[in-house]
Protein backbone atom coordinates (compact mmCIF):
# COMPACT_ATOMS: atom_id res chain seq x y z
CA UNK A 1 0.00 0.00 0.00
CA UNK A 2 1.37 3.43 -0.83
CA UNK A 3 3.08 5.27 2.09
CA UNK A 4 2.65 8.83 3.26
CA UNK A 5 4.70 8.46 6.32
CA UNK A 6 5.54 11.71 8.20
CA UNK A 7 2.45 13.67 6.57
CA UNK A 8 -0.39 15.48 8.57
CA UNK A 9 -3.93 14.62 7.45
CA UNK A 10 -7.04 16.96 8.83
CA UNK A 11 -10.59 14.88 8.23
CA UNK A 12 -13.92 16.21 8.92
CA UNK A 13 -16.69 14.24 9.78
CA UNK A 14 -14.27 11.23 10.91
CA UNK A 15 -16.14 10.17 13.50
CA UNK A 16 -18.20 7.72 11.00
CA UNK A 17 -18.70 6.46 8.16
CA UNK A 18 -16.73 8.11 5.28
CA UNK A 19 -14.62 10.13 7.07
CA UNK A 20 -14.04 7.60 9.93
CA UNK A 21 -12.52 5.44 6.90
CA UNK A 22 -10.59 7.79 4.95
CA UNK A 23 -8.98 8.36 8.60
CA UNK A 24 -8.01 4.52 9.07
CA UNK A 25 -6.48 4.28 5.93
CA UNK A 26 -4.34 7.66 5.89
CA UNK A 27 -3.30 6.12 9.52
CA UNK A 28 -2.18 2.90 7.98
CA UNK A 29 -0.37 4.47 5.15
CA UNK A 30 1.87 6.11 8.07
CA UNK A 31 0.09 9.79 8.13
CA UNK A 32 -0.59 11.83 11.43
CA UNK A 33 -4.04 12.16 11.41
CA UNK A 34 -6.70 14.87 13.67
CA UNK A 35 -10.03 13.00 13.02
CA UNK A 36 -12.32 15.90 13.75
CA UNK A 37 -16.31 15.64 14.18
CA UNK A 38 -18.97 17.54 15.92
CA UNK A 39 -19.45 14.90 18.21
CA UNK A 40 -16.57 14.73 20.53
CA UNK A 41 -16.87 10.75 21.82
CA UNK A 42 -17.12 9.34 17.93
CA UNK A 43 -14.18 11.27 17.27
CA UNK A 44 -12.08 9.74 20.52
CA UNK A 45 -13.17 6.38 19.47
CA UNK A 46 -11.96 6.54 16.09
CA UNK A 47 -9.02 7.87 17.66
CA UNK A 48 -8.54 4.86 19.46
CA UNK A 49 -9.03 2.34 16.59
CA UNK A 50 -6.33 3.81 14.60
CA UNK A 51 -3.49 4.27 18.13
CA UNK A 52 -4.45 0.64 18.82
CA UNK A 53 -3.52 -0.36 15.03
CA UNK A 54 -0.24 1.43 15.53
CA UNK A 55 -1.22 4.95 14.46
CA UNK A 56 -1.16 8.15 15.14
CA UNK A 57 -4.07 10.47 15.91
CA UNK A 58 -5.39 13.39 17.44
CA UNK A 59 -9.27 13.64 18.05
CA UNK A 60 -10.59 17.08 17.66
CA UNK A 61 -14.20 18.71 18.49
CA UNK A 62 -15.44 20.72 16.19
CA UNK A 63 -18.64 22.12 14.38
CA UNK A 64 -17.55 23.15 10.84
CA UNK A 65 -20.51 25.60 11.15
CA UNK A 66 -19.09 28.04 13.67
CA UNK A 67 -16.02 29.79 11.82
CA UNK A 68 -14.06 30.35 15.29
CA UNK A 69 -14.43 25.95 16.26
CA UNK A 70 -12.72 26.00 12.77
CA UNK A 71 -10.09 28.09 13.43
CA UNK A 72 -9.43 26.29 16.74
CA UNK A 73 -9.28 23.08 14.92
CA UNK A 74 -6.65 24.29 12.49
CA UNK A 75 -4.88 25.64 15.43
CA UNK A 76 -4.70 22.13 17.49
CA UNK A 77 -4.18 19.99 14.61
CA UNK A 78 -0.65 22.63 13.67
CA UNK A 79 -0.04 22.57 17.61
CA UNK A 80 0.17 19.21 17.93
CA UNK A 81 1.89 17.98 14.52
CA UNK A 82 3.42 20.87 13.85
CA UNK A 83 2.27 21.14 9.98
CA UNK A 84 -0.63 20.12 7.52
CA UNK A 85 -0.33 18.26 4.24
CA UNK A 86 -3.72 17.05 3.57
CA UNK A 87 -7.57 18.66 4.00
CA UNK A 88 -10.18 15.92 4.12
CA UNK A 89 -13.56 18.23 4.12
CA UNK A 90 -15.90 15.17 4.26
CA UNK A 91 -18.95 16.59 7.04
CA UNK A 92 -22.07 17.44 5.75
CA UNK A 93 -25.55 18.36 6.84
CA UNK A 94 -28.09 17.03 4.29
CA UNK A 95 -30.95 19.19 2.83
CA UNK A 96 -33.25 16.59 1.76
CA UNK A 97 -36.88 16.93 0.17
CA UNK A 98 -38.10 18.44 -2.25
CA UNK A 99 -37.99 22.06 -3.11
CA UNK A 100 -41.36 23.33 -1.24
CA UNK A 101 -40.41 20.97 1.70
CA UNK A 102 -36.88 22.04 2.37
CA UNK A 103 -36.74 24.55 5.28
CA UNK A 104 -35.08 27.63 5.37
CA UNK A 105 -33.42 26.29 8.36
CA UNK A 106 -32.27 22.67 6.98
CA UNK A 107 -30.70 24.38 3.64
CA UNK A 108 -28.89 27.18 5.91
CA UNK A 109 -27.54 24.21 7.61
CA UNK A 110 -26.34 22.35 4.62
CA UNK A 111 -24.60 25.55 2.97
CA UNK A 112 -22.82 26.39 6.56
CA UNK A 113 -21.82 22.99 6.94
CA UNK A 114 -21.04 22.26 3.34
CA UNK A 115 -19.97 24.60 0.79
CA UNK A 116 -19.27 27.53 3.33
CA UNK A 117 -17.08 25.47 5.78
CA UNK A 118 -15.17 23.62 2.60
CA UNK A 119 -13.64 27.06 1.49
CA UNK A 120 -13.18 28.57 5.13
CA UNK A 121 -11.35 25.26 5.88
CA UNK A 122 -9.44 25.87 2.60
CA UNK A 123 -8.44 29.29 3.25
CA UNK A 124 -7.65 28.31 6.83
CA UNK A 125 -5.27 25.23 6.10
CA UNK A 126 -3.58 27.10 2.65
CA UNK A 127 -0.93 28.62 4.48
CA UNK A 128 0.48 24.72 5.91
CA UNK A 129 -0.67 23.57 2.78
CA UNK A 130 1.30 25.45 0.45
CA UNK A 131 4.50 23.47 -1.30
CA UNK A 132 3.14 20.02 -0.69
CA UNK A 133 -0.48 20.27 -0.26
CA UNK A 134 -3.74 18.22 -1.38
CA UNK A 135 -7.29 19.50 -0.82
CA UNK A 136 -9.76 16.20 -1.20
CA UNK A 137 -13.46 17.62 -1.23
CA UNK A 138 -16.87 15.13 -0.54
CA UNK A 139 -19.38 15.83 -3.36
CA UNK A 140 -21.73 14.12 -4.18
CA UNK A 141 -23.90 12.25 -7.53
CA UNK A 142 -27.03 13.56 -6.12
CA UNK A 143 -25.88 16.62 -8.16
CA UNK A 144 -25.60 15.08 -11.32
CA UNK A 145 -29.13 12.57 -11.23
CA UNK A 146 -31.48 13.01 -14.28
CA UNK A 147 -34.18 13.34 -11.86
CA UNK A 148 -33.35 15.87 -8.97
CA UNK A 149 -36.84 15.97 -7.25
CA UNK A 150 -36.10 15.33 -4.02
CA UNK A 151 -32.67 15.63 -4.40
CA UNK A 152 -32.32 19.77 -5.63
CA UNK A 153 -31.12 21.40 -2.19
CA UNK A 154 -28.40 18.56 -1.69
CA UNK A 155 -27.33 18.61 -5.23
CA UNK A 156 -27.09 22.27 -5.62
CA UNK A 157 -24.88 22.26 -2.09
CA UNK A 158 -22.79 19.89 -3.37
CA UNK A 159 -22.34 21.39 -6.44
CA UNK A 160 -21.27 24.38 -5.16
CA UNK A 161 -18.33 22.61 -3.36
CA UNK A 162 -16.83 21.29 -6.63
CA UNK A 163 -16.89 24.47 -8.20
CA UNK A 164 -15.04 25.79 -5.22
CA UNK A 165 -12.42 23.11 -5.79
CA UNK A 166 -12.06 23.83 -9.10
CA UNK A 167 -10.97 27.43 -8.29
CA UNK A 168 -9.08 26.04 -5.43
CA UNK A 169 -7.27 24.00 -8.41
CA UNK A 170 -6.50 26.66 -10.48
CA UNK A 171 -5.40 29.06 -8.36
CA UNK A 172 -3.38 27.33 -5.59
CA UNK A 173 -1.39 24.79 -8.14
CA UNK A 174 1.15 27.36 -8.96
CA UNK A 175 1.68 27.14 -4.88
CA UNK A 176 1.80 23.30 -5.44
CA UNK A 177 -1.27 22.48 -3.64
CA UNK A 178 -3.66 20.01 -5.75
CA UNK A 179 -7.54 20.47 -5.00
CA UNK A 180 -9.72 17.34 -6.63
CA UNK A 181 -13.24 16.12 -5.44
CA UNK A 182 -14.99 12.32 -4.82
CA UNK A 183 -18.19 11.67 -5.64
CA UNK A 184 -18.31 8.47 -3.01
CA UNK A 185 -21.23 5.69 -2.78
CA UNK A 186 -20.37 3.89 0.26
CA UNK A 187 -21.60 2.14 3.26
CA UNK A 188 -22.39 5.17 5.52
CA UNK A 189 -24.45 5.85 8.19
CA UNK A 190 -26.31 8.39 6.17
CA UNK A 191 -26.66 5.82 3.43
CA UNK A 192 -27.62 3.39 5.26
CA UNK A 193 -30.64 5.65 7.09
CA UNK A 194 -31.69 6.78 3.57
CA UNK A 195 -32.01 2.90 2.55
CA UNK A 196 -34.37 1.91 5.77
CA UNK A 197 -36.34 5.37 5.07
CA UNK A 198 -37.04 4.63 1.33
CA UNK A 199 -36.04 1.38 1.00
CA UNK A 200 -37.88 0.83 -2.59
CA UNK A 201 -36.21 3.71 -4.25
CA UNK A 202 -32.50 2.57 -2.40
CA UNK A 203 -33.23 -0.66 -4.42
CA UNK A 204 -33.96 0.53 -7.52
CA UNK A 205 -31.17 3.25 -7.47
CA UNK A 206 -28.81 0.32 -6.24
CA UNK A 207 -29.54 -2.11 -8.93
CA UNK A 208 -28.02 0.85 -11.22
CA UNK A 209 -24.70 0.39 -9.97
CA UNK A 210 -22.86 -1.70 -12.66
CA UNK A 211 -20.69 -3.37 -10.23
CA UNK A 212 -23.56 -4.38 -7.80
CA UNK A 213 -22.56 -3.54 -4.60
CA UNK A 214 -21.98 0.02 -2.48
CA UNK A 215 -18.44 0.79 -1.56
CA UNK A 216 -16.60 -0.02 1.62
CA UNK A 217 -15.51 3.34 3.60
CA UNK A 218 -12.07 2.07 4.32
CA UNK A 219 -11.19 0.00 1.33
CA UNK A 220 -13.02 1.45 -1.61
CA UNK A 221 -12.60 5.27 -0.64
CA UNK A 222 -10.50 5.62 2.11
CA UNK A 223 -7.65 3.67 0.32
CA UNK A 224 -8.32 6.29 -2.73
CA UNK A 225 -8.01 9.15 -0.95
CA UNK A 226 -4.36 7.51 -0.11
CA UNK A 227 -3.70 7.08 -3.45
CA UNK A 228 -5.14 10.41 -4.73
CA UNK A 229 -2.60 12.08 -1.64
CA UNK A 230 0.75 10.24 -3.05
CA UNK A 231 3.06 10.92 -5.66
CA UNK A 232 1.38 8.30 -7.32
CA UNK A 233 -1.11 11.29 -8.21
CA UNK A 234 1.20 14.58 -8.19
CA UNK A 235 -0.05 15.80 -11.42
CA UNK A 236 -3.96 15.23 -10.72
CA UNK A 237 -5.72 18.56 -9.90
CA UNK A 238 -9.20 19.99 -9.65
CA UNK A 239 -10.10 16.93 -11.03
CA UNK A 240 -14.17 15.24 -9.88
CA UNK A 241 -13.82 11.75 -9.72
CA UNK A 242 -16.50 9.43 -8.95
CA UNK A 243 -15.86 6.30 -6.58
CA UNK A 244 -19.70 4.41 -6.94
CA UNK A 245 -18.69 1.11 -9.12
CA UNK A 246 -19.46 3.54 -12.50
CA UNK A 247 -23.05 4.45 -11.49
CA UNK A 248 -22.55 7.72 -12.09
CA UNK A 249 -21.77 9.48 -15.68
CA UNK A 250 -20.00 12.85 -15.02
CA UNK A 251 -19.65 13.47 -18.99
């Protein structure tokens, strides 16, 4: 497995799911990493399943909503390691319904948590970033489905993050800092609420997934995002790629 021993890793939302197993696997490629979540105990116990595997972590509260929690973040994760090499932006609220459904409340909650804290996080981390840097962003298909009812608040959230990258892309790569996006399907906690809530319409959307089965967080994404963070990758930049066994087409 590729190596990125003696780099410094900051995840959102790696208390569970996604996050939680993009954190494992930067730990077992030899990276520092400050799993960060709003929920301080998930974060500690993730902590603890990557020191007890040999790793190194930091657990960090932290709700990306609140500007000055993500400056404190920033701070302990620098503190403590010393440096930053890699931005994991992975937490999300999700806006779900459709249009005339979505509060005011729930879509001010995915933008804060979303798009807004993505480029605050960005502009927060560039300066540790810069020379040997890599932004990874969590979008999303729901953004790119033929049929968005339901789906138009979450998609347009999550949209808005990969244009952000983009821009990231193009204007930090002269600083050497590459900014690319995922598009995951994996076995999440939020995935698996949304199957047992509409478990007819999880069937029929997972049935269009040509390889037939949803994606492990640790081995199908996490061990990406180590891949996407190596050398292996240097010259890949504000690129969207989707990890969902080709269910999605991003032509």
């Amino acid at each position: 497995m590729t190596t990125l021993a003696g780099k410094v890793a900051l995840i959102t939302g790696a208390g569970q799911g996604v996050g939680r197993g993009i954190a494992v696997a930067l730990a077992k490629a030899g990276v520092k990493v400050a799993v960060c979540g709003r929920t301080l105990a998930k974060v500690e116990d993730a902590a603890r399943e990557i020191e007890a595997a040999g790793g190194e972590a930091l657990a960090v509260e932290c709700n990306v909503k609140q500007l000055d929690s993500l400056e404190s973040c920033v701070q302990a994760v620098v503190q403590r390691f010393g440096g930053l090499n890699i931005l994991v932006n992975n937490a999300q609220e999700v806006p779900m319904g459709k249009l005339m459904d979505v509060s005011d409340a729930s879509f001010e909650a995915g933008w804060l948590s979303g798009p807004a804290a993505t480029l605050r996080l960005m502009k927060l981390c560039y300066p540790y970033l810069k020379g040997d840097g890599s932004i990874v962003n969590l979008a999303s298909a729901a953004g790119k489905r033929w049929d968005a009812s339901g789906y138009g608040a979450y998609g347009a959230v999550k949209e808005a993050i990969r244009q952000l990258t983009r821009a990231a892309a193009c204007e930090w790569g002269k600083d050497n800092i590459r900014s690319n996006v995922l598009l995951p399907l994996a076995e999440s906690e939020g995935l698996i609420g949304w199957s047992a809530a509409r478990p007819e319409e999880a069937a029929a959307y997972f049935a269009t997934i040509p390889m037939r089965r949803v994606g492990n967080c640790e081995l199908d994404i996490g061990r990406f995002v180590v891949t996407l963070c190596s050398d292996d990758c240097r010259y890949v930049n504000g690129q969207s790629i989707a990890l969902d066994g080709g269910q999605a087409y991003l032509g």
